[in-house]
C-alpha atoms as a PDB file:
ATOM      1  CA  UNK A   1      87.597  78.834  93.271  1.00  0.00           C
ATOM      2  CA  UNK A   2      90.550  81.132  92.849  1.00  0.00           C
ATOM      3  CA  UNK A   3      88.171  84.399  94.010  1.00  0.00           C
ATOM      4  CA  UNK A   4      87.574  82.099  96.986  1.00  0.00           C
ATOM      5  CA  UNK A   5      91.335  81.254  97.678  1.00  0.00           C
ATOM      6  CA  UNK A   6      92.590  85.096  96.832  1.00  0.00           C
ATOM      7  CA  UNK A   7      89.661  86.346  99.488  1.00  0.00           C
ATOM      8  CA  UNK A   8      90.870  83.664 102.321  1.00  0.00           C
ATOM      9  CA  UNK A   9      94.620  84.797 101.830  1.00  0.00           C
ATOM     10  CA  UNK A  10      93.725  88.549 102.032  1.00  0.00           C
ATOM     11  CA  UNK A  11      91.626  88.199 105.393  1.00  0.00           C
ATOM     12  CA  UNK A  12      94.745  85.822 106.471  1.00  0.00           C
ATOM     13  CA  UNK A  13      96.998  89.098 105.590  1.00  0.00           C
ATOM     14  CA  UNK A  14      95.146  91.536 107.862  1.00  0.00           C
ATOM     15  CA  UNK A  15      94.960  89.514 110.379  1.00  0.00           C
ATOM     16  CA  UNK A  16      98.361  88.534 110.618  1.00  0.00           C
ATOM     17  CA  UNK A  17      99.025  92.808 110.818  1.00  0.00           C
ATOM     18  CA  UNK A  18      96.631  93.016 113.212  1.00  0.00           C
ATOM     19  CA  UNK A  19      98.424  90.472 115.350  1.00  0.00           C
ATOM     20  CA  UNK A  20     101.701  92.273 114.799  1.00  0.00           C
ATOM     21  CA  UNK A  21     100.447  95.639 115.549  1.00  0.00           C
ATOM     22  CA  UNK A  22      98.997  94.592 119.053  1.00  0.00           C
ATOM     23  CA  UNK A  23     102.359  92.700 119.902  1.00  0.00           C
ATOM     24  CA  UNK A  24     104.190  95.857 118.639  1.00  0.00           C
ATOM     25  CA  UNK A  25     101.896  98.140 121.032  1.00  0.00           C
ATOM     26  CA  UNK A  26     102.936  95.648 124.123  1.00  0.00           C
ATOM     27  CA  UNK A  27     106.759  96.335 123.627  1.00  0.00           C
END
């Protein structure tokens, strides 16, 4: 269950980055 959790939260991590990265690229 916590393998599960830690997995979700890393995916959740890149994906906020990713998100950051393209807005960053915009400005």
């Amino acid at each position: 269950m916590g393998v599960l959790v830690y997995v979700l939260v890393t995916i959740a991590v890149f994906a906020l980055l990713g998100l950051t990265q393209k807005l960053v690229e915009r400005l």
